[in-house]
Each structure stands twice: as C-alpha cells, then as structure tokens.
PDB file of N, CA and C in Angstrom:
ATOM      1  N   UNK A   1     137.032 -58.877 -71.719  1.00  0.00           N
ATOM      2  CA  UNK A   1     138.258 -58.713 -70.975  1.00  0.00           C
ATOM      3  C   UNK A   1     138.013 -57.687 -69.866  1.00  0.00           C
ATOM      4  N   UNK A   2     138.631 -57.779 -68.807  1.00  0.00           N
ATOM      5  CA  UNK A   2     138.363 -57.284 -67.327  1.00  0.00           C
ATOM      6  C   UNK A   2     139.982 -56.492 -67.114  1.00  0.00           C
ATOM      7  N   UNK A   3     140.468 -55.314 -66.758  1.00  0.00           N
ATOM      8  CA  UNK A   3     141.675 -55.163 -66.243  1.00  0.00           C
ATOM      9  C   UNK A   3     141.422 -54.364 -65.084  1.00  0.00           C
ATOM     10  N   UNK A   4     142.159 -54.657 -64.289  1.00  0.00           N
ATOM     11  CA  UNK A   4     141.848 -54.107 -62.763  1.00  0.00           C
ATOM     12  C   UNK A   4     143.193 -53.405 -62.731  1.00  0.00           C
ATOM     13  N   UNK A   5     142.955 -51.964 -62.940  1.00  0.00           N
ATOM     14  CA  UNK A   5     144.222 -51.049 -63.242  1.00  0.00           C
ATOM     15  C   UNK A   5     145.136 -51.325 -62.193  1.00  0.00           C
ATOM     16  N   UNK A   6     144.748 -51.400 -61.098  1.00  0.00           N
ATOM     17  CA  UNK A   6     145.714 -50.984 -59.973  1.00  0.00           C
ATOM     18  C   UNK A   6     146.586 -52.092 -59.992  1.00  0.00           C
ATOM     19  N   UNK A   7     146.328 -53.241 -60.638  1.00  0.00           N
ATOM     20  CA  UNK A   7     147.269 -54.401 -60.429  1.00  0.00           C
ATOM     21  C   UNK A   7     148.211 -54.412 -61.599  1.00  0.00           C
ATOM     22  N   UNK A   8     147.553 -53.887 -62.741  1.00  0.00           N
ATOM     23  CA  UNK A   8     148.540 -54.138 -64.012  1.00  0.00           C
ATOM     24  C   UNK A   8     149.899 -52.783 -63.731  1.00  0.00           C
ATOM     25  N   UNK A   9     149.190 -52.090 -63.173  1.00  0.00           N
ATOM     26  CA  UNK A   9     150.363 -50.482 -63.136  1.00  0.00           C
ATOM     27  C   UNK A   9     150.809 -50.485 -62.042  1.00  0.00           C
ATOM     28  N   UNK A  10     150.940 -51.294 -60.717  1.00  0.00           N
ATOM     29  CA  UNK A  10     151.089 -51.428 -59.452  1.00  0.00           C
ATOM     30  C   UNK A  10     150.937 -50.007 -58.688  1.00  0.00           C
ATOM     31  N   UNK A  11     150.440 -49.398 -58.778  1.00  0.00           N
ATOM     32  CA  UNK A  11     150.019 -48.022 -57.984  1.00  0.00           C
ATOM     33  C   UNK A  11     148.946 -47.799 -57.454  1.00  0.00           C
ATOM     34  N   UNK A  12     148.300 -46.792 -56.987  1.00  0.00           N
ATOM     35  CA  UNK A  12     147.331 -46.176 -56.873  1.00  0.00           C
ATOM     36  C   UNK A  12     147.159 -44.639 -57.433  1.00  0.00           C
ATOM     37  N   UNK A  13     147.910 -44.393 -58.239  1.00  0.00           N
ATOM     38  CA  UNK A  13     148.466 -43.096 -59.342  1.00  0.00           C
ATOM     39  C   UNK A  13     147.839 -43.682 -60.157  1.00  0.00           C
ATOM     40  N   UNK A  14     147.041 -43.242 -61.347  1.00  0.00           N
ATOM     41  CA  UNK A  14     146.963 -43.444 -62.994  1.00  0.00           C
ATOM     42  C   UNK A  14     147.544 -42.123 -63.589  1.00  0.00           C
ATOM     43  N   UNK A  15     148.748 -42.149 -63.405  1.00  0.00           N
ATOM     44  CA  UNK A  15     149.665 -40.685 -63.807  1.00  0.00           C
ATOM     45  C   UNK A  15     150.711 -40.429 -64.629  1.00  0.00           C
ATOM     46  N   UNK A  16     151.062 -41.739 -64.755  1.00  0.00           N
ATOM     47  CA  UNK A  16     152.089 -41.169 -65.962  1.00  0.00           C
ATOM     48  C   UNK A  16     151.816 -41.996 -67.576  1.00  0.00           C
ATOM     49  N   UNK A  17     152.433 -41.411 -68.773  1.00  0.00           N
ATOM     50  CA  UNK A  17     151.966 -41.769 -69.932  1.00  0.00           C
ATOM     51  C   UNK A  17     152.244 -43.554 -70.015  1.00  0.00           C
ATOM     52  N   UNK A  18     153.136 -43.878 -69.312  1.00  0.00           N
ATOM     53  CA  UNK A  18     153.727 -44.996 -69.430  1.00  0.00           C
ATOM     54  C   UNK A  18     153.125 -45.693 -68.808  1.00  0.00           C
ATOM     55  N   UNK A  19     152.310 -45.804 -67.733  1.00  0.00           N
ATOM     56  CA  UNK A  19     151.367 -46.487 -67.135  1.00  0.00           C
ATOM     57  C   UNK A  19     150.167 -46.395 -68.009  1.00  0.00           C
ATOM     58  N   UNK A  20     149.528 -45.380 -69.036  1.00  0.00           N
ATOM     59  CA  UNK A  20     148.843 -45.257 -69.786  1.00  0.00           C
ATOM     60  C   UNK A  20     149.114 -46.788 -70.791  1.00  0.00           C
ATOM     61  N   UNK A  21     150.293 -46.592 -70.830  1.00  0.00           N
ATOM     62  CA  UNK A  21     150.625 -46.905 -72.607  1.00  0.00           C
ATOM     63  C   UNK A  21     149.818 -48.244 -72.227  1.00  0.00           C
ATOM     64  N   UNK A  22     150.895 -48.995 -70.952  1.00  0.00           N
ATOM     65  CA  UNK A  22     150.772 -50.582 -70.667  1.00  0.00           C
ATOM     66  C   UNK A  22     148.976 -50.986 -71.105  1.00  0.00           C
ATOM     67  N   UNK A  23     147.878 -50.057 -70.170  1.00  0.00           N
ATOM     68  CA  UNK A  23     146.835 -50.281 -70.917  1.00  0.00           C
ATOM     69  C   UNK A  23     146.250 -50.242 -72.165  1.00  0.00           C
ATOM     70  N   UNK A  24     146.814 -48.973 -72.911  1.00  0.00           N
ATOM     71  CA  UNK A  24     146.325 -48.812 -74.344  1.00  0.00           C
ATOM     72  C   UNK A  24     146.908 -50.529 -74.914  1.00  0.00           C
ATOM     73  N   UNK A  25     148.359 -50.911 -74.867  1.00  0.00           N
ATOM     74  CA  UNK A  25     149.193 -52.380 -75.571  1.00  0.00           C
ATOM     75  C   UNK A  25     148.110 -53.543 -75.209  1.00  0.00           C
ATOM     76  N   UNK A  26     147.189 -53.411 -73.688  1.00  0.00           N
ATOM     77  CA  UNK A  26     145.883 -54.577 -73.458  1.00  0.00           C
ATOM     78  C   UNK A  26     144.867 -54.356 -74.276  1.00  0.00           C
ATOM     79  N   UNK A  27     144.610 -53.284 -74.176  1.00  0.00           N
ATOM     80  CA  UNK A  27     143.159 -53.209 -74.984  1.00  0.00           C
ATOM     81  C   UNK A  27     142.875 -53.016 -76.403  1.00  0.00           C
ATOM     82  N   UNK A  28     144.170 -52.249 -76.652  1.00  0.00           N
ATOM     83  CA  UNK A  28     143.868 -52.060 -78.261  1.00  0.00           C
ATOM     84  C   UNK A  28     143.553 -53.118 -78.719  1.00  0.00           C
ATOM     85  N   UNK A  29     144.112 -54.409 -78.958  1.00  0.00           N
ATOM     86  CA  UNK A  29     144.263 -55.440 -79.727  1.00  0.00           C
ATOM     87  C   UNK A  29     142.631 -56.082 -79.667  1.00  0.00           C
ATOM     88  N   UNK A  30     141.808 -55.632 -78.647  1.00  0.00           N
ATOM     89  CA  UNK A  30     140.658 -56.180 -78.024  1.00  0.00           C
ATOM     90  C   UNK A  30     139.537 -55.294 -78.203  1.00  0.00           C
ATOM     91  N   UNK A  31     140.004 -54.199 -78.579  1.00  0.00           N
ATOM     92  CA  UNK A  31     138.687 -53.251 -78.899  1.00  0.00           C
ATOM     93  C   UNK A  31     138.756 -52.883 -80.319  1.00  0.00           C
ATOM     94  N   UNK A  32     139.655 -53.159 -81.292  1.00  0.00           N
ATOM     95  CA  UNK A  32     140.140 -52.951 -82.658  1.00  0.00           C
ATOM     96  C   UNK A  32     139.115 -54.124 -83.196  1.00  0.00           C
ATOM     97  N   UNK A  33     139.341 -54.958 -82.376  1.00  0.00           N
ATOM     98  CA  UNK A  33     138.610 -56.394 -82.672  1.00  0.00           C
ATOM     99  C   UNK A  33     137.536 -56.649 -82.581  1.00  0.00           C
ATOM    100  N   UNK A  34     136.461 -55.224 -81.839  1.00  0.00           N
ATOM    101  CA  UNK A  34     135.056 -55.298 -81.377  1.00  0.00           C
ATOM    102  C   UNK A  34     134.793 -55.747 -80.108  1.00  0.00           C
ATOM    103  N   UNK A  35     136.006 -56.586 -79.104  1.00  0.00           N
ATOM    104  CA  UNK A  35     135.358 -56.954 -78.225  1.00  0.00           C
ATOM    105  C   UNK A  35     135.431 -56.099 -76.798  1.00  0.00           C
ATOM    106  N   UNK A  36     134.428 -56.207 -76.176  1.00  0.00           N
ATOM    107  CA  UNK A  36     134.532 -55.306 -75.004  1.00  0.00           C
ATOM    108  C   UNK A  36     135.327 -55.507 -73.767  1.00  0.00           C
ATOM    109  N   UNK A  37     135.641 -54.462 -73.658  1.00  0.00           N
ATOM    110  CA  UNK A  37     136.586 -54.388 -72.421  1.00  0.00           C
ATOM    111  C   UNK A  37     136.466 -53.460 -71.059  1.00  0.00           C
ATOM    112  N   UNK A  38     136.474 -54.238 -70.107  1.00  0.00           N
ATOM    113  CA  UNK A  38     136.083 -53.594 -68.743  1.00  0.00           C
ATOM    114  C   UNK A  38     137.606 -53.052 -68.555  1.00  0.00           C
ATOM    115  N   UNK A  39     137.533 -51.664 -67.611  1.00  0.00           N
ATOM    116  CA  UNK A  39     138.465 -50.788 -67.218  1.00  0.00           C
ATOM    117  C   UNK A  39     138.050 -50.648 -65.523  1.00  0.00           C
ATOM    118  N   UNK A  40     139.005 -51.492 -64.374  1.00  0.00           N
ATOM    119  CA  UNK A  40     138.421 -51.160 -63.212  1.00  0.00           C
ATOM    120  C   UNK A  40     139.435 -50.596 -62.205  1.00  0.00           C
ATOM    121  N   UNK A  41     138.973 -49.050 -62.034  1.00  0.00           N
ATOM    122  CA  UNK A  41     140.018 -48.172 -61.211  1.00  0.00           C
ATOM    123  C   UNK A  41     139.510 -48.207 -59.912  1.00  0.00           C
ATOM    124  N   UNK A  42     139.224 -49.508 -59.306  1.00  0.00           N
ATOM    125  CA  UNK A  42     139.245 -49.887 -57.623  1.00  0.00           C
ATOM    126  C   UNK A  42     140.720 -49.419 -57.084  1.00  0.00           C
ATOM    127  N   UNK A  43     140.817 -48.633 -56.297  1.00  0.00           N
ATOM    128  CA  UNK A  43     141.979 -48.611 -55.628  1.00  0.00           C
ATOM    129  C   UNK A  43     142.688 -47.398 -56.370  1.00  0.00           C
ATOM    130  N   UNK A  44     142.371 -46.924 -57.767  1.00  0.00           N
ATOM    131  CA  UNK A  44     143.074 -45.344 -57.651  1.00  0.00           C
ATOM    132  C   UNK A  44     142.853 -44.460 -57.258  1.00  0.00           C
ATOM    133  N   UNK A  45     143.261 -43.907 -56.739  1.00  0.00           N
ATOM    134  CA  UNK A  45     143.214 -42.524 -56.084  1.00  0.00           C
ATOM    135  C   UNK A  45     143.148 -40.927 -56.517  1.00  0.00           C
ATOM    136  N   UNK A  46     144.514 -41.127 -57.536  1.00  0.00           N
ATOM    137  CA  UNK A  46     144.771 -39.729 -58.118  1.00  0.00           C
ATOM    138  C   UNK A  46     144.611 -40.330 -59.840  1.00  0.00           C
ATOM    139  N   UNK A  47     144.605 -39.581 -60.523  1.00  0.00           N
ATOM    140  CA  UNK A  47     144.491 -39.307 -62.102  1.00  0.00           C
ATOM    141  C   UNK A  47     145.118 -38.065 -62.380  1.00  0.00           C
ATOM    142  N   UNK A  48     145.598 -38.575 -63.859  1.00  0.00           N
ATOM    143  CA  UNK A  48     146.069 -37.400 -64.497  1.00  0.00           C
ATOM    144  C   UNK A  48     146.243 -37.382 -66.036  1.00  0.00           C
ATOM    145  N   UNK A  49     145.625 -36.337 -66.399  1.00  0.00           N
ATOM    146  CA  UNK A  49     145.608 -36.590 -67.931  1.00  0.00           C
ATOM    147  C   UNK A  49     146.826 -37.474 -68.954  1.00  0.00           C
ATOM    148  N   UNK A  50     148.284 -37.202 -68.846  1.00  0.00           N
ATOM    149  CA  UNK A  50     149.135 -38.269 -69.462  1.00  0.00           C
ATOM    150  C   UNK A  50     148.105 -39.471 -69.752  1.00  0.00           C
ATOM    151  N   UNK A  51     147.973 -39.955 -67.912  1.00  0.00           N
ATOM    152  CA  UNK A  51     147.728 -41.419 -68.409  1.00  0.00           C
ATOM    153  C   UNK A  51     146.717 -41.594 -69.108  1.00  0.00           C
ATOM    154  N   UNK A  52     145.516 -41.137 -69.155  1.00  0.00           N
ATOM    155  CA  UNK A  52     144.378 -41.238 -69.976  1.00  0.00           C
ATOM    156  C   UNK A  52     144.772 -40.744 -71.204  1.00  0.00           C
ATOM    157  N   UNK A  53     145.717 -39.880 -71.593  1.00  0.00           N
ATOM    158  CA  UNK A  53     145.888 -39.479 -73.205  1.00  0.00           C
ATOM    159  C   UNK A  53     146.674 -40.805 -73.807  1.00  0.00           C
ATOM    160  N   UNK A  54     147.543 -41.440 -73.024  1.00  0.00           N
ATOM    161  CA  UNK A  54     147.873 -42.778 -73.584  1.00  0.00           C
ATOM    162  C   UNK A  54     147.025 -43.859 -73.375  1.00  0.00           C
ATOM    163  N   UNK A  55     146.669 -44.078 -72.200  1.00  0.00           N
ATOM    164  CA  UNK A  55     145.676 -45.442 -72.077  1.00  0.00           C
ATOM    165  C   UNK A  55     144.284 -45.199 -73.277  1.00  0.00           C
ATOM    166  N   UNK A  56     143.233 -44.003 -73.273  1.00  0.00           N
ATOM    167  CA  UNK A  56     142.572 -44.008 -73.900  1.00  0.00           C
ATOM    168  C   UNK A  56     142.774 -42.667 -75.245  1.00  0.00           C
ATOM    169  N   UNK A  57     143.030 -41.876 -74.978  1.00  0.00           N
ATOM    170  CA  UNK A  57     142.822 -40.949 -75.783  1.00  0.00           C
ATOM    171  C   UNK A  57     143.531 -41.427 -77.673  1.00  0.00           C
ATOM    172  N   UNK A  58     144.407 -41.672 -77.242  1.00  0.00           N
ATOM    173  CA  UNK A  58     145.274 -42.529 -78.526  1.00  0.00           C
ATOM    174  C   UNK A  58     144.211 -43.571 -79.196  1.00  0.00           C
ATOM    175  N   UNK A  59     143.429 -44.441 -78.582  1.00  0.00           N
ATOM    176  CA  UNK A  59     141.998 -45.261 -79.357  1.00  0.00           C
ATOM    177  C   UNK A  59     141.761 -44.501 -80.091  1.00  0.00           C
ATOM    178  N   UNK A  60     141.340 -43.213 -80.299  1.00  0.00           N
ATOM    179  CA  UNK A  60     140.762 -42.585 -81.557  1.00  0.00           C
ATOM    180  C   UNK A  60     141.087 -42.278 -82.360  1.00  0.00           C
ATOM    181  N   UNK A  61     142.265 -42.190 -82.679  1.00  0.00           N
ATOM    182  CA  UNK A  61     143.299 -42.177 -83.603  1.00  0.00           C
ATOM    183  C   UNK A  61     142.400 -43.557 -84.849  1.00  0.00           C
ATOM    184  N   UNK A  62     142.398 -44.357 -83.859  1.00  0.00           N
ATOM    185  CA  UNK A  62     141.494 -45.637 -84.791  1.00  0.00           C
ATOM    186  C   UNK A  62     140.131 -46.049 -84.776  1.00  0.00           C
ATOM    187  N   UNK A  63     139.303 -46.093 -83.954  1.00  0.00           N
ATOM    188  CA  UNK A  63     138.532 -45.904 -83.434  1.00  0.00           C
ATOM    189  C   UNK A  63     137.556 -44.882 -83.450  1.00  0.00           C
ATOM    190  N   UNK A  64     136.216 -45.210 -83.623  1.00  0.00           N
ATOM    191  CA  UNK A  64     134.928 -44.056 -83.778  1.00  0.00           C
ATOM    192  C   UNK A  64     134.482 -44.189 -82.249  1.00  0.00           C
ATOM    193  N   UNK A  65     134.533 -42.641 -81.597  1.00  0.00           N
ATOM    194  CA  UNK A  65     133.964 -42.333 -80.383  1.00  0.00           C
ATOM    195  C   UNK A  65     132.666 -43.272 -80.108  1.00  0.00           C
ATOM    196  N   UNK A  66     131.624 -43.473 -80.867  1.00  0.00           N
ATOM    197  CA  UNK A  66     130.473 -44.556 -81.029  1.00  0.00           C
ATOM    198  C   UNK A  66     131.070 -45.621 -80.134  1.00  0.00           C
ATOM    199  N   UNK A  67     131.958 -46.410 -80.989  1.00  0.00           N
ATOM    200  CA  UNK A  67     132.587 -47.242 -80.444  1.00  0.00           C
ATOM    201  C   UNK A  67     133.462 -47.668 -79.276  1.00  0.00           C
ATOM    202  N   UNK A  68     133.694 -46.536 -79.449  1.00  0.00           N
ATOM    203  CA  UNK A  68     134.458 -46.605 -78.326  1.00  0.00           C
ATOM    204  C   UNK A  68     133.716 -46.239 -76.385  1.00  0.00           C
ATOM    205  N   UNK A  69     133.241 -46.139 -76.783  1.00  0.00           N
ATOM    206  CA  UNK A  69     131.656 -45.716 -76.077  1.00  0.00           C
ATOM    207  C   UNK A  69     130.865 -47.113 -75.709  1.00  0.00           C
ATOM    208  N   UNK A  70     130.771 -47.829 -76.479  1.00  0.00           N
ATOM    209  CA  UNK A  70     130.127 -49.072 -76.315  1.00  0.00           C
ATOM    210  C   UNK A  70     130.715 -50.071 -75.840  1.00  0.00           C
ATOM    211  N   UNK A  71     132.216 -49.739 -76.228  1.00  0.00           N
ATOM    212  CA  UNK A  71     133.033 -51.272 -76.054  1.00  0.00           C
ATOM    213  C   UNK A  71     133.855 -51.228 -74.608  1.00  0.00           C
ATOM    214  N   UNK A  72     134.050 -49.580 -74.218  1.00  0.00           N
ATOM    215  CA  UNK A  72     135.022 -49.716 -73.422  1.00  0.00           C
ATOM    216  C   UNK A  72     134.229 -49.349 -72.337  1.00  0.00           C
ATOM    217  N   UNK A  73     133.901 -50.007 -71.105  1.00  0.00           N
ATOM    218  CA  UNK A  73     133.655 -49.575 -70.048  1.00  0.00           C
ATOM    219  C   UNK A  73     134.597 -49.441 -68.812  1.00  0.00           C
ATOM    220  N   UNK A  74     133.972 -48.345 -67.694  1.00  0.00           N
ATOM    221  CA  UNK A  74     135.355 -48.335 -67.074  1.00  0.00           C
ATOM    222  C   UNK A  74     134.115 -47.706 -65.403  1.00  0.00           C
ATOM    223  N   UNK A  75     134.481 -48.473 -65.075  1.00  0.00           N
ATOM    224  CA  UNK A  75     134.179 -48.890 -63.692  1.00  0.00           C
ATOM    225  C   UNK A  75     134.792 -48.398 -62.486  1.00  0.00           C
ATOM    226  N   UNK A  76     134.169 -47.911 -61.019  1.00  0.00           N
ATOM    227  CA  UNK A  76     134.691 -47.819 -59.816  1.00  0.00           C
ATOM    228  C   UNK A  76     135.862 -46.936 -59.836  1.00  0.00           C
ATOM    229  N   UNK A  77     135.737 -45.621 -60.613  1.00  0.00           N
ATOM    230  CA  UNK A  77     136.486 -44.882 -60.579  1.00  0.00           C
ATOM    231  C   UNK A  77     135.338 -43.197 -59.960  1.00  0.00           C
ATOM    232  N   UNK A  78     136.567 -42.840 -59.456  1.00  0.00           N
ATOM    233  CA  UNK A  78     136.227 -41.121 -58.687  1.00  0.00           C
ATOM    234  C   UNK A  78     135.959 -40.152 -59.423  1.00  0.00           C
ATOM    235  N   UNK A  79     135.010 -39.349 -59.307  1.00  0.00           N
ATOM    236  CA  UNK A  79     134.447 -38.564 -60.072  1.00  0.00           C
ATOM    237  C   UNK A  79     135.675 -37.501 -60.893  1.00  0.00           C
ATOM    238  N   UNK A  80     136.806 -37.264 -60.055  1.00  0.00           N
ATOM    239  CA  UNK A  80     137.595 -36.762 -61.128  1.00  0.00           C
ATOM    240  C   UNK A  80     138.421 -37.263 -61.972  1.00  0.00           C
ATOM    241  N   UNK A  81     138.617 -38.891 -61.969  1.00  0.00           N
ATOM    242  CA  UNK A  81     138.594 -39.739 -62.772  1.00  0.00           C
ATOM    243  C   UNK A  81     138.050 -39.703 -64.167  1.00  0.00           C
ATOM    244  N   UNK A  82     136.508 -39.755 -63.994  1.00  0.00           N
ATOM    245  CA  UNK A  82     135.610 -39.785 -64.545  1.00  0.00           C
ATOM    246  C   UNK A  82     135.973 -38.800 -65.657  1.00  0.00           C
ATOM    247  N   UNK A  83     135.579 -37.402 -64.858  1.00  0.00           N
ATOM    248  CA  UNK A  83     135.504 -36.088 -65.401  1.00  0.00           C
ATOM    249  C   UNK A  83     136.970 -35.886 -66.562  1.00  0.00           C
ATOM    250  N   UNK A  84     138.032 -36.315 -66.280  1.00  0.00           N
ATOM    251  CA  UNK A  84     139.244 -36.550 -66.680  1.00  0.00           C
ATOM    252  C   UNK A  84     139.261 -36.940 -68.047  1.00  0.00           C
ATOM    253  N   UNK A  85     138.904 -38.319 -67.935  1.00  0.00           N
ATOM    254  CA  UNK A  85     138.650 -39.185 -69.559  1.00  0.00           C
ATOM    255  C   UNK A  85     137.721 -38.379 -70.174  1.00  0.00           C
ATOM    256  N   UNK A  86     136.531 -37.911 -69.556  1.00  0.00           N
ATOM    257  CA  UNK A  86     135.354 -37.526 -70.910  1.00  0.00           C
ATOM    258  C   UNK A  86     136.527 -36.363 -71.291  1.00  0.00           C
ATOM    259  N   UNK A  87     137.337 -35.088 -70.751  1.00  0.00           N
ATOM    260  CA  UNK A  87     137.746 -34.306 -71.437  1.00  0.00           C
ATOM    261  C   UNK A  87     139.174 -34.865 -72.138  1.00  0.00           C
ATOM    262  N   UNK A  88     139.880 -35.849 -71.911  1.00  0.00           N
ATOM    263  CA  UNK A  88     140.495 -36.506 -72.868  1.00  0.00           C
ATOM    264  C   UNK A  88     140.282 -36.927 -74.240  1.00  0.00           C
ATOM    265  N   UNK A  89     139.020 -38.033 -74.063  1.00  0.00           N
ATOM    266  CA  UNK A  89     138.206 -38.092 -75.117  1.00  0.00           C
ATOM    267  C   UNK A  89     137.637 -37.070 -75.906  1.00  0.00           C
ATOM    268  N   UNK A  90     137.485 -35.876 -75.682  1.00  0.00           N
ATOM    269  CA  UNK A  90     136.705 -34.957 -76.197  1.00  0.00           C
ATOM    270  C   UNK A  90     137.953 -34.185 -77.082  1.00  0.00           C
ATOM    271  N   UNK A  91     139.506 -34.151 -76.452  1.00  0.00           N
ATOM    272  CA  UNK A  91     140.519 -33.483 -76.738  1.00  0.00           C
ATOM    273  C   UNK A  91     140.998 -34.218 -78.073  1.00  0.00           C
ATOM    274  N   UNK A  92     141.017 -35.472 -77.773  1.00  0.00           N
ATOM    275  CA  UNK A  92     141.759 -36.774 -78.441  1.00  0.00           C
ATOM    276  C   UNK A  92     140.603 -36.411 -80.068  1.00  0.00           C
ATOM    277  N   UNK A  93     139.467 -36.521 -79.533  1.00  0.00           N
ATOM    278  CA  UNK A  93     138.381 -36.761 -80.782  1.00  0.00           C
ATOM    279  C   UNK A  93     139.163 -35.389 -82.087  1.00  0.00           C
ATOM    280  N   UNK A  94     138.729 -34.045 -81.225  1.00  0.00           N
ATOM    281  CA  UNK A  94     139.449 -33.175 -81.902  1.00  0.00           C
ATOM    282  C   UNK A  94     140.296 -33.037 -82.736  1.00  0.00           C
ATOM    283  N   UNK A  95     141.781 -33.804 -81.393  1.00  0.00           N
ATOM    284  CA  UNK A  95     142.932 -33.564 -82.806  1.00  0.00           C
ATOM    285  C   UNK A  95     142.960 -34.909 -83.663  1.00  0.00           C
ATOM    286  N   UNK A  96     142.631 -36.082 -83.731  1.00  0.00           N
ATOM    287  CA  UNK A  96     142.415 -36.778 -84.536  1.00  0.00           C
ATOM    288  C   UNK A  96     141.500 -36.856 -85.754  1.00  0.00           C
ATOM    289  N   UNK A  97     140.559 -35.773 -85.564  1.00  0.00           N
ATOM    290  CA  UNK A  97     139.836 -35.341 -86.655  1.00  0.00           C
ATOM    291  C   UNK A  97     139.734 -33.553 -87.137  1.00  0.00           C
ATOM    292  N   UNK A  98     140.239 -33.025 -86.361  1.00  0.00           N
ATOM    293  CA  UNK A  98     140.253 -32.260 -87.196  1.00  0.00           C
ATOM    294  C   UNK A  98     141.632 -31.173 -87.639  1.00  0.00           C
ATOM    295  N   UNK A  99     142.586 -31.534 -88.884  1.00  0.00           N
ATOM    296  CA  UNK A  99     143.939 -31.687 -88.858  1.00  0.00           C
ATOM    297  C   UNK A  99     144.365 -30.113 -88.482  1.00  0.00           C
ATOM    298  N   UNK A 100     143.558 -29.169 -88.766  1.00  0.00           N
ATOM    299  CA  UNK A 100     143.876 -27.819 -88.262  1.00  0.00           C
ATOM    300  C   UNK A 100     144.226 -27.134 -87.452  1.00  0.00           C
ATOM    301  N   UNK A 101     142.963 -28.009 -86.348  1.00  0.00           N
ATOM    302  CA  UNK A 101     143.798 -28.143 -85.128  1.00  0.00           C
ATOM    303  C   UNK A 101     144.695 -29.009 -84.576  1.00  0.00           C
ATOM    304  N   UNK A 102     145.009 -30.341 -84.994  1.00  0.00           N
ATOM    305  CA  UNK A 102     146.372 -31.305 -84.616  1.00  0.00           C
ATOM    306  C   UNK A 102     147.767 -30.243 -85.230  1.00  0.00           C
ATOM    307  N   UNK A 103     147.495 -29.688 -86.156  1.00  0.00           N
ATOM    308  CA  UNK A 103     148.912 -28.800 -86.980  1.00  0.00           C
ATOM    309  C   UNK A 103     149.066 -27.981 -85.450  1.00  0.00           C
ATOM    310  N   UNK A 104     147.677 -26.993 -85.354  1.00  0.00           N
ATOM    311  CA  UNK A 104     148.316 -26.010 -84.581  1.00  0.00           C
ATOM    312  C   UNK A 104     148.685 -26.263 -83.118  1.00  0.00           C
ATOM    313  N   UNK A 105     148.041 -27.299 -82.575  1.00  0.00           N
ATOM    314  CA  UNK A 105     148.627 -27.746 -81.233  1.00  0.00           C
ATOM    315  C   UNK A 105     149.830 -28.491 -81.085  1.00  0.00           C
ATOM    316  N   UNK A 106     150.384 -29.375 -82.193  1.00  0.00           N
ATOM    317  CA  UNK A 106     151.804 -29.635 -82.344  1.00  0.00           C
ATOM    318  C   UNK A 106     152.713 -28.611 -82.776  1.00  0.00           C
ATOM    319  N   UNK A 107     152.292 -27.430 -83.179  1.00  0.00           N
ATOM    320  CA  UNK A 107     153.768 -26.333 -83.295  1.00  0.00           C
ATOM    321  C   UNK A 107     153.165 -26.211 -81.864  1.00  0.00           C
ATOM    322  N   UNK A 108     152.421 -25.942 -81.594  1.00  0.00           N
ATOM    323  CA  UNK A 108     152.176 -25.365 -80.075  1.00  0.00           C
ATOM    324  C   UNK A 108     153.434 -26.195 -78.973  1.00  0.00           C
ATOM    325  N   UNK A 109     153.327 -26.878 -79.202  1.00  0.00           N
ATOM    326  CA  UNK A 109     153.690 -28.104 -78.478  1.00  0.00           C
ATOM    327  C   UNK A 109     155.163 -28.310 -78.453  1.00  0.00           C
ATOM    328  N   UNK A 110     155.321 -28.312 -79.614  1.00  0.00           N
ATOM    329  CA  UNK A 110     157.015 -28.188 -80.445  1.00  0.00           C
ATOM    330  C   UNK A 110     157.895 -26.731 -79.787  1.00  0.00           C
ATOM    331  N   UNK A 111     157.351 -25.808 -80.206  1.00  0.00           N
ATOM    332  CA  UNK A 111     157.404 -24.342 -79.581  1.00  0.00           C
ATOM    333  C   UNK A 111     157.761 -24.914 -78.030  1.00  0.00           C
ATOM    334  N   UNK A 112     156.998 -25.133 -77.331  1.00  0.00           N
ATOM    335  CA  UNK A 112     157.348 -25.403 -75.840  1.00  0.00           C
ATOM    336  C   UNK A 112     158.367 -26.440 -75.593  1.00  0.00           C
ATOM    337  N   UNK A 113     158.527 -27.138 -76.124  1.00  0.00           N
ATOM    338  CA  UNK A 113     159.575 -28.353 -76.240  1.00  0.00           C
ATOM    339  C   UNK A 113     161.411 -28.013 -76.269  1.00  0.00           C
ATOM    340  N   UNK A 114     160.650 -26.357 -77.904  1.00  0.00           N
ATOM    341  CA  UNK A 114     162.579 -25.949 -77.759  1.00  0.00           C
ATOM    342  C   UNK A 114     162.758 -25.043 -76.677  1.00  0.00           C
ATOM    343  N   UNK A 115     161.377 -24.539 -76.010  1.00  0.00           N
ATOM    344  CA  UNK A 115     161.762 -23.439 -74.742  1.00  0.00           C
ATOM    345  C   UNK A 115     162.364 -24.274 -73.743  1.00  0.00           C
ATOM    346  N   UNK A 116     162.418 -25.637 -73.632  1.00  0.00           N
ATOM    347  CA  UNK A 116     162.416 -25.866 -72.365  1.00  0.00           C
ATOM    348  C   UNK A 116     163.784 -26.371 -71.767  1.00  0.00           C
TER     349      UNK A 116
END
C-alpha cells in the first residue's frame, strides 16, 4: 500500500492529531497484518509532532519497533520531517513499554490539562 499524504489530509501541514489519526485508521489494518506500507510526504512542508504521535507513534502500542521499521516506509519527506518521527518513535517506544514512565507523563499531562 502507497499513501501520498498530501492527498489523503488535503494540506501541506502534517500538523494536527486528526490528520494523524486518518493515517494511523489506513495503515494500521495493513501493518498489523505484516504488509508493507509506503508513507509519501511529496508536497509537505511543515510537521509537527501531534501528527506523527497519531499517524505513527500510537503503532507501538501494538507493534515491535523491528517491525515497524521494516514494514513502514516513508518517503520524500524534509529532514525535519524525518528528524520528527525518529523522536516520536523513540517517545512512543518509551511510554508504551515502560509503565513508569507512561504513569508519570500522564499525571504530567493531566496536571496541565486542570491548569489550563
């Protein structure tokens, strides 16, 4: 499977969680399944973590980094693109494995939620 971001999210933003999600609802079903999936950010411009914590970071929740590594490629994107997902992925891996820190970054999180 091939998705050419800029057409499924109509932008040139990959910025908000909700433009995330629409990709995570394509691919999950397709990388859960083993099969590989191309990711092609021709035409974005800006990035921002949201969307990568929903489009990809949420995969690991199910998903072994291994795998996810192999199956998902992602193409014709800008180096801070790039740079973006690996520290998503690296964030995502964390709190999905290790619950000490998922506890303490959700009071973290929670905490900021009733400040706001």
């Amino acid at each position: 499977m091939r998705i050419v971001v800029r057409d499924l999210i109509g932008f040139d933003d990959a910025i908000t969680a909700e433009d995330g999600q629409k990709v995570y609802d394509l691919i999950y079903p397709e990388l859960s399944a083993g099969k590989p999936v191309q990711l092609d950010f021709a035409g974005i411009e800006a990035f921002a973590s949201p969307f990568f914590n929903a489009a990809i970071g949420q995969l690991l929740r199910d998903l072994e980094p291994d795998d996810l590594n192999r199956l998902l490629k992602v193409e014709n994107i800008r180096p801070v693109g790039d740079q973006t997902i690996r520290l998503v992925i690296k964030n995502a891996y964390r709190y999905f494995r290790d619950p000490g820190y998922r506890k303490a970054l959700d009071e973290v999180l929670e905490t900021m939620s009733e400040g706001a």
